[in-house]
N, C-alpha and C. Protein backbone atom coordinates (compact mmCIF):
# COMPACT_ATOMS: atom_id res chain seq x y z
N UNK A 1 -26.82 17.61 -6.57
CA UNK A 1 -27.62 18.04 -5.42
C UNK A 1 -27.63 16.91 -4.38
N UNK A 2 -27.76 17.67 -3.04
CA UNK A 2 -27.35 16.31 -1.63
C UNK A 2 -28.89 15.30 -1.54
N UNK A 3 -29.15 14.50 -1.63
CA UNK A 3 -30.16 13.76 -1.23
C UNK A 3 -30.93 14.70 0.15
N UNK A 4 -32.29 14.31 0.15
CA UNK A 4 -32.88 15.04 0.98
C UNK A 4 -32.73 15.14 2.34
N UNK A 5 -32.23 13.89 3.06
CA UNK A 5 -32.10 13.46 4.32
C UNK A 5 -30.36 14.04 4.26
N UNK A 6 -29.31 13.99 3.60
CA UNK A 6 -27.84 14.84 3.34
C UNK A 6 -28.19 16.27 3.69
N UNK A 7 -29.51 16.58 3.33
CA UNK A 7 -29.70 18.47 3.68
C UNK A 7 -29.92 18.46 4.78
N UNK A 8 -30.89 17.63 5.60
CA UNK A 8 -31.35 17.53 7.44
C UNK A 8 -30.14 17.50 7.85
N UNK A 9 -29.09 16.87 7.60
CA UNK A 9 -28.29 15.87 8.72
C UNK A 9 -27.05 16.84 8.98
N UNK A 10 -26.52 17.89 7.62
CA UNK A 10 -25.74 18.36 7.14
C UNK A 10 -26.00 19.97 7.57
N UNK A 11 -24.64 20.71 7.95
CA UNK A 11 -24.72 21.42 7.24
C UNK A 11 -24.12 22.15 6.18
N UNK A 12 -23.85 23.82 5.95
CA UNK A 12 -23.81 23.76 4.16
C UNK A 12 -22.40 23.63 3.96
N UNK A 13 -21.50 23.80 5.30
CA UNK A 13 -20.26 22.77 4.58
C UNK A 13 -20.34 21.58 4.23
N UNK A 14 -21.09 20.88 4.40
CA UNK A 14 -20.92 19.02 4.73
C UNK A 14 -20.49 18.82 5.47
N UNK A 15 -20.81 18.88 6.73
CA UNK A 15 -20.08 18.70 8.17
C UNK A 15 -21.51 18.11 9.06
N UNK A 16 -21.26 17.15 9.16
CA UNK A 16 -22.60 16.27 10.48
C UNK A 16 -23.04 17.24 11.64
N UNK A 17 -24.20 17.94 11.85
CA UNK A 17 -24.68 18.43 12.48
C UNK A 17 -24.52 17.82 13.99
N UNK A 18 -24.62 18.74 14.98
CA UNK A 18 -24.31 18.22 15.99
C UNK A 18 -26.07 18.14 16.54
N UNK A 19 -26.64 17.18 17.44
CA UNK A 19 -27.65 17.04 17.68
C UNK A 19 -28.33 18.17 17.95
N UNK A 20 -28.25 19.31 18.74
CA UNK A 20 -28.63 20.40 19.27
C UNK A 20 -29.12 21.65 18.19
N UNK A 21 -27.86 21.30 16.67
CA UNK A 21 -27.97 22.32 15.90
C UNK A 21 -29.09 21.46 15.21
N UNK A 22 -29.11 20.16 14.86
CA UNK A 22 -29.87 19.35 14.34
C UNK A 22 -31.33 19.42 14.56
N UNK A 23 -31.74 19.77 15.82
CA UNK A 23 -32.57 19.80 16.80
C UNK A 23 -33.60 21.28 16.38
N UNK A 24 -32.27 22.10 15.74
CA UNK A 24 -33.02 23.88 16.15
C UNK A 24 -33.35 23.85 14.62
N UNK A 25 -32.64 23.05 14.30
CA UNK A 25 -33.46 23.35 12.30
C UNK A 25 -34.24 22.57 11.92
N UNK A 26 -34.87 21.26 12.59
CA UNK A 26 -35.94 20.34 12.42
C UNK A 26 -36.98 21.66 13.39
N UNK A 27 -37.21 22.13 14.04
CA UNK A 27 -37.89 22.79 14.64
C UNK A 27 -38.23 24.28 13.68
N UNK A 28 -37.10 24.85 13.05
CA UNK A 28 -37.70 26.09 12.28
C UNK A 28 -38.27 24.98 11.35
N UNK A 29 -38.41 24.36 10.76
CA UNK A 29 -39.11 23.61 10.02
C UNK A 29 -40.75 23.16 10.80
N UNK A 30 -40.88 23.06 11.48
CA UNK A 30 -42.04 22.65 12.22
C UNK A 30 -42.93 24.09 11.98
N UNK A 31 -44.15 24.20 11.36
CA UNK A 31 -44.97 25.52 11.12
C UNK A 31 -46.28 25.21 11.32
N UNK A 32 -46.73 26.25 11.45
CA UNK A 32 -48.08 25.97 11.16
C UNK A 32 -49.17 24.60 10.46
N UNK A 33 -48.66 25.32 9.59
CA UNK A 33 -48.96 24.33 7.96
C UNK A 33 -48.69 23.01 8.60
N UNK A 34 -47.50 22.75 9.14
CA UNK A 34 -47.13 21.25 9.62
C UNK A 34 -48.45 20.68 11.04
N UNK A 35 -48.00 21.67 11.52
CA UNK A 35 -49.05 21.27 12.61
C UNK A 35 -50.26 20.59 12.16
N UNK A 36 -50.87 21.91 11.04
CA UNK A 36 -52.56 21.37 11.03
C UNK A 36 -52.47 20.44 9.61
N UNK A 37 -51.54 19.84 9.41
CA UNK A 37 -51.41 18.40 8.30
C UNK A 37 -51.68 19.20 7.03
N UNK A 38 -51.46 20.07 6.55
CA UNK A 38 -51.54 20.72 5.40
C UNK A 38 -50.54 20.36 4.44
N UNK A 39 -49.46 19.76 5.02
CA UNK A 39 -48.04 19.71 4.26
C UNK A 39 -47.49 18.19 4.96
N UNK A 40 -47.88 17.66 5.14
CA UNK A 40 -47.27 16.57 6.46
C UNK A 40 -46.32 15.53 5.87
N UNK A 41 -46.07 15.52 4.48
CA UNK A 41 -44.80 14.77 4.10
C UNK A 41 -43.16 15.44 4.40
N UNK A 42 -43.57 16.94 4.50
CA UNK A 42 -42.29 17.42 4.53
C UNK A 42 -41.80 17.82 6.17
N UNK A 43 -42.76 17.01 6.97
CA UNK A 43 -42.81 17.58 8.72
C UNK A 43 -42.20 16.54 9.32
N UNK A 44 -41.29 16.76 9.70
CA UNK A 44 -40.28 15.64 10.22
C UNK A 44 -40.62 15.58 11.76
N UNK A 45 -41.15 14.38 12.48
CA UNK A 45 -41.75 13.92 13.85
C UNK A 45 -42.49 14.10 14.06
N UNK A 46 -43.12 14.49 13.06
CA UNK A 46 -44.95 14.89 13.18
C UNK A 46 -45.51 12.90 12.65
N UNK A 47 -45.78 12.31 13.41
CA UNK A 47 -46.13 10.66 13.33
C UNK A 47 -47.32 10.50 13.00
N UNK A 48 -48.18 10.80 13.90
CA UNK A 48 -49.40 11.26 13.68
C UNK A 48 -50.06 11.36 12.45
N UNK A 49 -49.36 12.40 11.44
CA UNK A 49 -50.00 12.84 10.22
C UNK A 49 -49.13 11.64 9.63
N UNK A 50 -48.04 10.77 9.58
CA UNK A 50 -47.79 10.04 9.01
C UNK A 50 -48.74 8.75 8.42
N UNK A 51 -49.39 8.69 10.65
CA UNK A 51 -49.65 7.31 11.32
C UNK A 51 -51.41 7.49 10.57
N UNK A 52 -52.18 8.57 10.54
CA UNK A 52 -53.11 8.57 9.82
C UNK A 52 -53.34 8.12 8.27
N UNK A 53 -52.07 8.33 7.57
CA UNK A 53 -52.44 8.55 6.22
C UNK A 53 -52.11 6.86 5.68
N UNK A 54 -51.05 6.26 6.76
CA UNK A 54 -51.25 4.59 6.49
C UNK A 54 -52.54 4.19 7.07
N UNK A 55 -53.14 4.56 7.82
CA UNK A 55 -54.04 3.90 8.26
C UNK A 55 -55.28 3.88 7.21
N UNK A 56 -55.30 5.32 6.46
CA UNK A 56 -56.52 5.37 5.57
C UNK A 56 -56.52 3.93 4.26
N UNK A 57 -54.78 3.33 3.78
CA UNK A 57 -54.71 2.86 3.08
C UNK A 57 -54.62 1.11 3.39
N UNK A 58 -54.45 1.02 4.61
CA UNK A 58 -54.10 -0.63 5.66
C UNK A 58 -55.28 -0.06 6.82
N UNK A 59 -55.32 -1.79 6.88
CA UNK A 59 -56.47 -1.70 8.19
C UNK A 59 -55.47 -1.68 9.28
N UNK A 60 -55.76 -1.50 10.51
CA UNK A 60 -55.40 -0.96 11.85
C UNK A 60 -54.35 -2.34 11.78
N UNK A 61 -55.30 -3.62 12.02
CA UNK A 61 -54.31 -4.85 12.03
C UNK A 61 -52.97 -5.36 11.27
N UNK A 62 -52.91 -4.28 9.99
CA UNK A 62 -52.02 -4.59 9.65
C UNK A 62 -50.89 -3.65 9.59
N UNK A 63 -50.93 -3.14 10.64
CA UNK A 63 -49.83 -1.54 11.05
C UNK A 63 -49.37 -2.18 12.10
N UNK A 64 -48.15 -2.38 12.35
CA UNK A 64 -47.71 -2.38 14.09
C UNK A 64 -46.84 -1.53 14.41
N UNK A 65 -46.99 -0.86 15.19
CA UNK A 65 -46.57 0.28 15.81
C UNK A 65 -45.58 -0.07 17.03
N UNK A 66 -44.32 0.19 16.65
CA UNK A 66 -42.99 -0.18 17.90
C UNK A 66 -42.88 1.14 18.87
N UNK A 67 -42.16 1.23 19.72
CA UNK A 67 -41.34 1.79 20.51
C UNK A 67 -40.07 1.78 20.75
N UNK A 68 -38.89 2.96 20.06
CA UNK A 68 -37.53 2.14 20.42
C UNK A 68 -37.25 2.34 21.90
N UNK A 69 -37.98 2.88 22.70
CA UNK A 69 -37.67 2.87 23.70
C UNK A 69 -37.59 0.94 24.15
N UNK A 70 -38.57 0.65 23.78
CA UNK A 70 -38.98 -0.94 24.23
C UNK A 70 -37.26 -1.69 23.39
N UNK A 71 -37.16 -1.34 22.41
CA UNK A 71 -36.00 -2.06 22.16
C UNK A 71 -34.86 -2.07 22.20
N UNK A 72 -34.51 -0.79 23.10
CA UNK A 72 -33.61 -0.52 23.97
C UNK A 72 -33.37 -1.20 25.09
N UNK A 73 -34.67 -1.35 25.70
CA UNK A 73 -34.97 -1.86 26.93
C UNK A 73 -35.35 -3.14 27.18
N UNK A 74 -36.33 -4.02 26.70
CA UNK A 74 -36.66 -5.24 26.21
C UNK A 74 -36.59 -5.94 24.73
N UNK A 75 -35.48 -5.66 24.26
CA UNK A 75 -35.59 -6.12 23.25
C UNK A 75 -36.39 -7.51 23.14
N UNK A 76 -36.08 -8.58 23.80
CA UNK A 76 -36.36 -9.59 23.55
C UNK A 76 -38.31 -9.75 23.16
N UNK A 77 -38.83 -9.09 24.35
CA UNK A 77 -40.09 -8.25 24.35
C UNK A 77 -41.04 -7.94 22.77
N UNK A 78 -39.99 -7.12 22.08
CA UNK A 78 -40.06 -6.34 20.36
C UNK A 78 -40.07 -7.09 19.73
N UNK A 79 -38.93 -8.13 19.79
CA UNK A 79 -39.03 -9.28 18.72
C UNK A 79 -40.08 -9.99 19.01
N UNK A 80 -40.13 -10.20 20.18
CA UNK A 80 -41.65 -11.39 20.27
C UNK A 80 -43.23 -10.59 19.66
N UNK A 81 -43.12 -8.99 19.97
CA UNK A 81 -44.09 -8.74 19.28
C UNK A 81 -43.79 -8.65 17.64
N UNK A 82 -43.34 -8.45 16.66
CA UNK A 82 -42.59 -8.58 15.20
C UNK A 82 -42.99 -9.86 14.79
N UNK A 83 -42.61 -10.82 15.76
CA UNK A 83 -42.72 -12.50 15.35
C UNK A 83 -44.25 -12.65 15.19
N UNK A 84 -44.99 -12.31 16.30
CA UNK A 84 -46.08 -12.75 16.33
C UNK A 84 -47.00 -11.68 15.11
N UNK A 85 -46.62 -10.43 14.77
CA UNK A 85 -47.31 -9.33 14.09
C UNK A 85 -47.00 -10.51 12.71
N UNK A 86 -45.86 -10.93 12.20
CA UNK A 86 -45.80 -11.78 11.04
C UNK A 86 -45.95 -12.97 10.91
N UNK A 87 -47.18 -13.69 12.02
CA UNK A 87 -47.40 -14.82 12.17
C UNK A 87 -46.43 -15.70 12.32
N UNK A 88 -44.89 -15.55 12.31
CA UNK A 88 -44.23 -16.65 12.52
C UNK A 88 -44.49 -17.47 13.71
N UNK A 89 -44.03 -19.32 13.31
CA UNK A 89 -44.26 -19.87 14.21
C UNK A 89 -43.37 -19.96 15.14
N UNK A 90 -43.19 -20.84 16.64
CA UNK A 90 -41.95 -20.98 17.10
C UNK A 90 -40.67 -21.87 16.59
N UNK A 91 -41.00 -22.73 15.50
CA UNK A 91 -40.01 -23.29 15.23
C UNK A 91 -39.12 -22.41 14.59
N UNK A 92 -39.32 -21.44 13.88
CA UNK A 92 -38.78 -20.22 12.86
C UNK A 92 -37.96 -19.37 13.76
N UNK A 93 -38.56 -19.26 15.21
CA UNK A 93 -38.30 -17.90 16.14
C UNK A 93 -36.88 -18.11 16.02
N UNK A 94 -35.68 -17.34 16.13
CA UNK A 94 -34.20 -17.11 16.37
C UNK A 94 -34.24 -15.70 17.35
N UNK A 95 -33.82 -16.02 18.45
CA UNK A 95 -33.70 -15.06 19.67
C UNK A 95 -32.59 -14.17 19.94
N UNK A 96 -31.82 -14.72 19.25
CA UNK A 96 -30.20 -13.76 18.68
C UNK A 96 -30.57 -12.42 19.30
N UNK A 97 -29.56 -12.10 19.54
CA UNK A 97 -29.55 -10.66 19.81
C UNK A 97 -29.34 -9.74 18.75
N UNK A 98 -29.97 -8.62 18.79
CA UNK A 98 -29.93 -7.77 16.94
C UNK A 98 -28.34 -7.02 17.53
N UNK A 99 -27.81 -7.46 16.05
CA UNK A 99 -26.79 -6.48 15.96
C UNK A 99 -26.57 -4.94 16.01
N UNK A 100 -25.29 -4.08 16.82
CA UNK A 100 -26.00 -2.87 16.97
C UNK A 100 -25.79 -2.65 15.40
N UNK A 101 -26.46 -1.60 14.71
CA UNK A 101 -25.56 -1.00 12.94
C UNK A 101 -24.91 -0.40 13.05
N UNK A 102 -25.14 0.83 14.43
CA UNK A 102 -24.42 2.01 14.61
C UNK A 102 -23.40 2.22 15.43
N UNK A 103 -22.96 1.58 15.60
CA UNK A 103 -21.59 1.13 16.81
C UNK A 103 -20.24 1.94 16.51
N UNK A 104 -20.34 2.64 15.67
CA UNK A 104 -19.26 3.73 15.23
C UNK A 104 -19.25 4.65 16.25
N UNK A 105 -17.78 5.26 16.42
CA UNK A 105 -17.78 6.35 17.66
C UNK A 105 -17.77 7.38 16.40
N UNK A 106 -18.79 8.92 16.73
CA UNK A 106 -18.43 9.83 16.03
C UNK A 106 -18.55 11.05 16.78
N UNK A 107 -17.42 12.44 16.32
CA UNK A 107 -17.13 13.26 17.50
C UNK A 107 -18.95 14.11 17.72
N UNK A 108 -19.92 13.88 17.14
CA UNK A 108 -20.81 14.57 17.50
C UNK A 108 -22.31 13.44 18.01
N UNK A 109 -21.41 12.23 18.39
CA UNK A 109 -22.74 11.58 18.18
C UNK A 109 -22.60 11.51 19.79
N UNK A 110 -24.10 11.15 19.96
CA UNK A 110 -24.70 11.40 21.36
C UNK A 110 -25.36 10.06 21.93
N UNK A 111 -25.58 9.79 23.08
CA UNK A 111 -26.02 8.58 23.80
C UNK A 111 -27.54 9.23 24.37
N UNK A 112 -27.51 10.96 25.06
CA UNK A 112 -28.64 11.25 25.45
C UNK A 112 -28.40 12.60 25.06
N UNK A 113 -29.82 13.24 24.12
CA UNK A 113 -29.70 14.52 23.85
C UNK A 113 -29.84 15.48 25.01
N UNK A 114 -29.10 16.41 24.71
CA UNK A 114 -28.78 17.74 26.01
C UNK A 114 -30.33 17.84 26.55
N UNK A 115 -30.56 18.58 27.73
CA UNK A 115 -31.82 18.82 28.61
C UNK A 115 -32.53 19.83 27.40
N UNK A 116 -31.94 20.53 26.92
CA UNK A 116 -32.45 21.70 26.78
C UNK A 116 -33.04 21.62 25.55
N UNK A 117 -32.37 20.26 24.87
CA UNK A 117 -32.92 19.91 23.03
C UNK A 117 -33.89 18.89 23.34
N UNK A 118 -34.08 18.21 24.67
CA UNK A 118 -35.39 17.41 24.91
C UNK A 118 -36.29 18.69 25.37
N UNK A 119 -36.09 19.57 26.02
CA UNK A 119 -37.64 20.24 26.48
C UNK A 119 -37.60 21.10 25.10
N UNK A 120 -37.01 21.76 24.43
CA UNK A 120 -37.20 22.00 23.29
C UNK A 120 -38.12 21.31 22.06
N UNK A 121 -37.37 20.70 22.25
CA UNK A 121 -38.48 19.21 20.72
C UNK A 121 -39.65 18.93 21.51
N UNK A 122 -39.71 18.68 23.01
CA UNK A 122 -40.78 18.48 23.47
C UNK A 122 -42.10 19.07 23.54
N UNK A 123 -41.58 20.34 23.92
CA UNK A 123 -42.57 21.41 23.54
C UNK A 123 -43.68 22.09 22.07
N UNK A 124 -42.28 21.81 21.41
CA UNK A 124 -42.41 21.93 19.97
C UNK A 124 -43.68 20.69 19.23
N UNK A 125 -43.51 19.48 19.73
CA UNK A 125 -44.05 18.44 19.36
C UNK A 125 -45.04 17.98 20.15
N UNK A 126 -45.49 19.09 21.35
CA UNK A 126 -46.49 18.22 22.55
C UNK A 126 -47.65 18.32 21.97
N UNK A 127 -48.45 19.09 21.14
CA UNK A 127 -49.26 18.82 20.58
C UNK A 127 -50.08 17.88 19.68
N UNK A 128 -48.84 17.79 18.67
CA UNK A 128 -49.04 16.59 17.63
C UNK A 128 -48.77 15.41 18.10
N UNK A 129 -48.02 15.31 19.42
CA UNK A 129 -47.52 14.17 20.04
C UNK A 129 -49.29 13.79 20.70
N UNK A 130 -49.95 14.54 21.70
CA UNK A 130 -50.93 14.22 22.27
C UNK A 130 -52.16 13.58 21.12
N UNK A 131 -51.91 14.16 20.15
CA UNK A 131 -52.99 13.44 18.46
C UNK A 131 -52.31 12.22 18.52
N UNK A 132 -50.92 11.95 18.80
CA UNK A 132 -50.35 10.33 18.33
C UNK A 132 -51.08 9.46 19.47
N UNK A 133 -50.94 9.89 20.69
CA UNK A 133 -51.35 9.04 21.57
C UNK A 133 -52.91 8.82 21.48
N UNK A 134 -53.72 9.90 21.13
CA UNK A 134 -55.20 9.39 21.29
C UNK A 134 -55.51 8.54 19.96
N UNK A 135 -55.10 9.06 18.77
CA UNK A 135 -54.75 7.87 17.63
C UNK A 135 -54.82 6.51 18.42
N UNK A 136 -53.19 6.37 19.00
CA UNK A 136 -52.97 5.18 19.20
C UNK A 136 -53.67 4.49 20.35
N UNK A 137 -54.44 4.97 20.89
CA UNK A 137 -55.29 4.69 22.27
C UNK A 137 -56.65 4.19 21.50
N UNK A 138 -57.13 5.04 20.84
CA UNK A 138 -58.25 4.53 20.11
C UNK A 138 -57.90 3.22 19.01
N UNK A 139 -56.76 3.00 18.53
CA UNK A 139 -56.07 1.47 17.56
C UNK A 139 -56.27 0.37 18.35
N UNK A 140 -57.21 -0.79 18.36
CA UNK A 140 -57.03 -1.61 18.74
C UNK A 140 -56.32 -2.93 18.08
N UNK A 141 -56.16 -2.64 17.18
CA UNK A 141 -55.66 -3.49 16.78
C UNK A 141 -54.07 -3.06 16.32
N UNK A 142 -53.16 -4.39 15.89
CA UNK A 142 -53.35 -5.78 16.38
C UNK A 142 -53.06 -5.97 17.70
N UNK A 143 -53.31 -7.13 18.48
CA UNK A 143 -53.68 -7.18 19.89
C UNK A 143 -52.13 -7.27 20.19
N UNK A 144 -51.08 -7.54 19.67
CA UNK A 144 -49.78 -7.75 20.01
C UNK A 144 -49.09 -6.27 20.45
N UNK A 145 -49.58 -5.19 19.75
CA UNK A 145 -49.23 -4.10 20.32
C UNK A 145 -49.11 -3.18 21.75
N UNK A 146 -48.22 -2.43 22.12
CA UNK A 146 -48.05 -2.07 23.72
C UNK A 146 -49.52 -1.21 23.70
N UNK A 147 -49.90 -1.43 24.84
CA UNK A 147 -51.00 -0.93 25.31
C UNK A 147 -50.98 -0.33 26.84
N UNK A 148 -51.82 0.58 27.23
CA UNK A 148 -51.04 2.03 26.07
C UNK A 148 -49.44 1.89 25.82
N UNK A 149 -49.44 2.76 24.61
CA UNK A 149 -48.09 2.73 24.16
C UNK A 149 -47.78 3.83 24.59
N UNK A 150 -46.26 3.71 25.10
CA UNK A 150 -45.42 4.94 25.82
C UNK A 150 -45.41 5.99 25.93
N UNK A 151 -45.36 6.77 26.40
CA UNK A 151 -45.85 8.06 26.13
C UNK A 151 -44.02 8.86 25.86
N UNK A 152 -43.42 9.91 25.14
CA UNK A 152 -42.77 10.23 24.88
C UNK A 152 -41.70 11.10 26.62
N UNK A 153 -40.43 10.56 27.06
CA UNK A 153 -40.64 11.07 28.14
C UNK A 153 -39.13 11.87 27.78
N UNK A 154 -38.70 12.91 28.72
CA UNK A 154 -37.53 13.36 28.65
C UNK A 154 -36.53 12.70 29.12
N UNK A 155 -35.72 12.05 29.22
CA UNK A 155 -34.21 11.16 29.13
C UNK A 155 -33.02 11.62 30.41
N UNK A 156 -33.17 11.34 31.48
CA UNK A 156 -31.65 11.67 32.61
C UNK A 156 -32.09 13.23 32.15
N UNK A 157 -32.79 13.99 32.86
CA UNK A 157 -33.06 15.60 32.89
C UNK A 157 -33.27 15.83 34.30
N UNK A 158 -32.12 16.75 34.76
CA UNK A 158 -32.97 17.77 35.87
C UNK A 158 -33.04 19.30 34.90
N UNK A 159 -33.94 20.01 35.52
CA UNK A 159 -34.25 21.49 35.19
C UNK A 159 -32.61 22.29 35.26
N UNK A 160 -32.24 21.59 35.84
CA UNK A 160 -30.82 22.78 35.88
C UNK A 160 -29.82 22.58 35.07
N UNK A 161 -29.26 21.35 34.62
CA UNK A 161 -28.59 21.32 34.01
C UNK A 161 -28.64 20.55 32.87
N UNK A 162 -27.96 20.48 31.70
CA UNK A 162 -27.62 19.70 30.75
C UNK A 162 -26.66 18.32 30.67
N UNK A 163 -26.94 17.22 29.88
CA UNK A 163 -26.20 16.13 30.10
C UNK A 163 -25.06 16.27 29.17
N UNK A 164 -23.63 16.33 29.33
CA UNK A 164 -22.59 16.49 28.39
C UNK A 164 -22.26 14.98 27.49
């Protein structure tokens, strides 16, 4: 039997899903049940019900909460918050640039998902997304964290067309 994350990624040939198809079966998966945290281990981008259930077991301070948007964009930024979330000092700091992992070209892999699989997931997720943000609005701690933290946005979209 395929490992659990082999069934998401896949489909039932074994063939790498292309983001879009990827996109429409993480979404029939999204239900009810997922929504109102009834089931929330098996709800894939539902954070929220994740971001609650560490919190019941770690105090706020010891959760730090990233953005890959930020480490796309400022990396240097991410690491300085990481360094400081694990108390390292500056003599320890190494500023290196992170290696990419994923630097493989593959015929279905994508740089920005199509318009239509961002307002899709968006929609799908604006709810549980708006619980992540007041979560994370109400977290004060630790102080190293983005404040407010990002809000989820759609990527190079006009209404008319799709990005190839």
């Amino acid at each position: 039997e395929m490992p659990n994350f082999s069934r998401t990624v896949l489909d039932k040939d074994g063939k790498v899903l292309t983001f879009a198809n990827y996109a429409e079966k993480i979404m029939r998966g999204i239900n009810s049940e997922c929504l109102l945290a009834l089931n929330h281990g098996r709800c894939n981008g539902l954070y929220v019900h994740h971001l609650r259930g560490w919190l019941q077991h770690f105090r706020p301070d010891q959760v730090l909460i990233l953005s890959y948007d930020e480490l796309k964009h400022d990396e240097r930024k991410l690491t300085e918050r990481v360094l400081m979330f694990l108390e390292m000092d500056e003599v320890k700091r190494n500023h290196e640039e992170l290696e990419t992992a994923n630097a493989n070209n593959h015929s279905h892999k994508i740089s920005v998902p199509p318009c239509t699989a961002q307002a899709k997931l968006a929609e799908v997720f604006q709810e549980a997304n708006q619980g992540l943000y007041k979560l994370l609005d109400q977290k004060k701690d630790p102080y190293m964290e983005q404040r407010p933290f990002p809000r989820f946005v759609l990527t190079n979209c006009s209404m008319d067309a799709d990005i190839k």
